[in-house]
Protein backbone atom coordinates (compact mmCIF):
# COMPACT_ATOMS: atom_id res chain seq x y z
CA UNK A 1 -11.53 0.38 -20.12
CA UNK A 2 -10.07 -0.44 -16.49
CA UNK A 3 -13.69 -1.27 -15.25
CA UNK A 4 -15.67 -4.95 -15.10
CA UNK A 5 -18.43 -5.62 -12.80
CA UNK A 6 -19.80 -8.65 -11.09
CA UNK A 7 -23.00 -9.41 -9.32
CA UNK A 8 -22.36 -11.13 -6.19
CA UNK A 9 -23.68 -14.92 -5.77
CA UNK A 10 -24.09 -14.60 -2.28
CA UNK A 11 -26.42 -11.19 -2.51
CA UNK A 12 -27.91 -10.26 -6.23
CA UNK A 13 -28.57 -6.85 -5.29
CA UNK A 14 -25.04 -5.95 -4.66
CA UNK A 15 -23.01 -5.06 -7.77
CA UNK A 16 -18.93 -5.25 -7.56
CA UNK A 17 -16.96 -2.99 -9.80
CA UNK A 18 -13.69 -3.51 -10.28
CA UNK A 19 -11.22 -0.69 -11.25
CA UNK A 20 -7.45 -1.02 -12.17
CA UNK A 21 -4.91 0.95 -13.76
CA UNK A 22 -4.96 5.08 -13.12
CA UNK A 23 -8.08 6.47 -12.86
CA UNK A 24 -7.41 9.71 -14.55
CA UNK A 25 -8.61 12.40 -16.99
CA UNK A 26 -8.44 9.65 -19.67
CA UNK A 27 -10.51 7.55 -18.13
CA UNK A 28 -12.72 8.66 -15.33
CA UNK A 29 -15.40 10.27 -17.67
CA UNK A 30 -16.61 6.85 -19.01
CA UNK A 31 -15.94 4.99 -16.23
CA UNK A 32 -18.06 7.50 -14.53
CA UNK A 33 -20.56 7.16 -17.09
CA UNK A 34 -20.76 3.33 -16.75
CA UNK A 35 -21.31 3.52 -13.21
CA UNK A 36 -23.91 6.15 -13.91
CA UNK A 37 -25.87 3.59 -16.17
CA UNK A 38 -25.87 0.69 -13.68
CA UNK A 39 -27.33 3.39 -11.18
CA UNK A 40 -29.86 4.37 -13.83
CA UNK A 41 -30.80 0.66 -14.36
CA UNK A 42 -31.75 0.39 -10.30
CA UNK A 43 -28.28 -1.10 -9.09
CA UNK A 44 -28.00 1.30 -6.17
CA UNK A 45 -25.79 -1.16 -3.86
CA UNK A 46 -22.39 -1.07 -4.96
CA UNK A 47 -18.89 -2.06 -4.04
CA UNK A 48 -16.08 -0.73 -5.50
CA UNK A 49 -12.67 -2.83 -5.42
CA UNK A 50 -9.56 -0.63 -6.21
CA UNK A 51 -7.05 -3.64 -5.32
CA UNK A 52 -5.86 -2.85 -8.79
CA UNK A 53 -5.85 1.27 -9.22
CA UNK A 54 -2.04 2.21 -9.50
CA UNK A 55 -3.03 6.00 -9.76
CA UNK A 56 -5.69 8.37 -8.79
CA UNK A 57 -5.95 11.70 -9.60
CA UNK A 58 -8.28 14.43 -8.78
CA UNK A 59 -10.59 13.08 -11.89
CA UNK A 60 -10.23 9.90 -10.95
CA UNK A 61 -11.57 11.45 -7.01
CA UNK A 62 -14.44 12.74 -9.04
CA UNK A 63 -15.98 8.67 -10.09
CA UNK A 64 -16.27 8.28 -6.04
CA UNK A 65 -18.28 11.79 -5.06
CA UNK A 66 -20.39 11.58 -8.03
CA UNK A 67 -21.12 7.95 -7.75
CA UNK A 68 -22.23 9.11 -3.97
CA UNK A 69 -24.44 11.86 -4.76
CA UNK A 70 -26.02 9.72 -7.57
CA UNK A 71 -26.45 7.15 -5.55
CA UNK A 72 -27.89 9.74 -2.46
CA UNK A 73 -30.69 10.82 -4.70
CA UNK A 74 -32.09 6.79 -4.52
CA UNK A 75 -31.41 5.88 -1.43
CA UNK A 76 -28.09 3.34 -3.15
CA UNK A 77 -25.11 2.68 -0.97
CA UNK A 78 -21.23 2.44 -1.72
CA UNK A 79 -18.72 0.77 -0.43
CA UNK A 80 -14.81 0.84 -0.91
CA UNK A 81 -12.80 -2.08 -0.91
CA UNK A 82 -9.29 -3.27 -0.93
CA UNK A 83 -8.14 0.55 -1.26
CA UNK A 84 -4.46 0.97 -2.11
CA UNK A 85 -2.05 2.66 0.09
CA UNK A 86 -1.45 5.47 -2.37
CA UNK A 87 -5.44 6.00 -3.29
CA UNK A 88 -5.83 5.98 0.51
CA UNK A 89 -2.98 8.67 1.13
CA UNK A 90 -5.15 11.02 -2.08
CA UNK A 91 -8.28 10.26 -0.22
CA UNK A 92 -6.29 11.38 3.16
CA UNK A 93 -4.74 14.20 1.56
CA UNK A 94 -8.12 16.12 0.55
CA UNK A 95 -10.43 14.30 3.52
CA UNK A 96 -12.86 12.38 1.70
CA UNK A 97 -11.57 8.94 3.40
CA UNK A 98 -14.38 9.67 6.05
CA UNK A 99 -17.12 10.32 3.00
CA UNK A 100 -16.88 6.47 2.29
CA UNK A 101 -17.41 3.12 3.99
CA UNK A 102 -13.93 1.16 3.34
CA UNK A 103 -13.61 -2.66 3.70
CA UNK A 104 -10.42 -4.55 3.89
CA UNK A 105 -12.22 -7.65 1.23
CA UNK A 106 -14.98 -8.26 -1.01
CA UNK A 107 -16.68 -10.10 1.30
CA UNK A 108 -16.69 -8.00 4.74
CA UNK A 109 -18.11 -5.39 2.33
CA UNK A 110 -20.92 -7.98 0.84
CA UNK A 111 -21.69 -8.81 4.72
CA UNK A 112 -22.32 -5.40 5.70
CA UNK A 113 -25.01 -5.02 3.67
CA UNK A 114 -26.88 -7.70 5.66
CA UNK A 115 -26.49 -6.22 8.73
């Protein structure tokens, strides 16, 4: 499955999931559902690196507005990071770029959580 995640050392209550490969029909159901479990188990700060996503389609969309509204309903927060050119130009394209907080790296993401 293109997902692994990754506490951060710097702040434990911030989990980093990284995605990679084409989040599509094939695979945005389970890697919706693993996000959905770390949500369940009280990770509700989360970062999201897509350095590595090659393709997103409208399924794949669906991981970032449900991870939101799951997220919504206990007070989590998520956070974008290293977003492709072409995932950008799909979140462009249907005007959810604004919906998110996107970061350039890992760690100007991590740091805004301090703040």
């Amino acid at each position: 499955m293109p997902l692994k995640t990754q506490t951060s050392p710097d702040n434990p209550d911030v989990v980093v999931i990284y995605l990679s490969g084409r989040l599509d029909v094939n695979y945005s159901l389970s890697i919706e559902d693993e996000i959905n479990k770390l949500i369940q188990q009280d990770h509700i700060k989360l970062v999201i690196n897509l350095q590595d996503v090659e393709y997103l389609s409208s399924s794949g969309l669906r991981i970032f507005i449900a991870t939101s509204r799951q997220l919504k309903i206990k007070n989590g927060i998520l956070k974008l990071v290293k977003m492709p050119d072409a995932v950008k130009k799909v979140f462009m394209v249907v005007e959810l770029l604004d919906m998110f907080e996107v970061f350039e790296s890992n760690e100007a993401a991590l740091a805004s959580f301090k703040k």
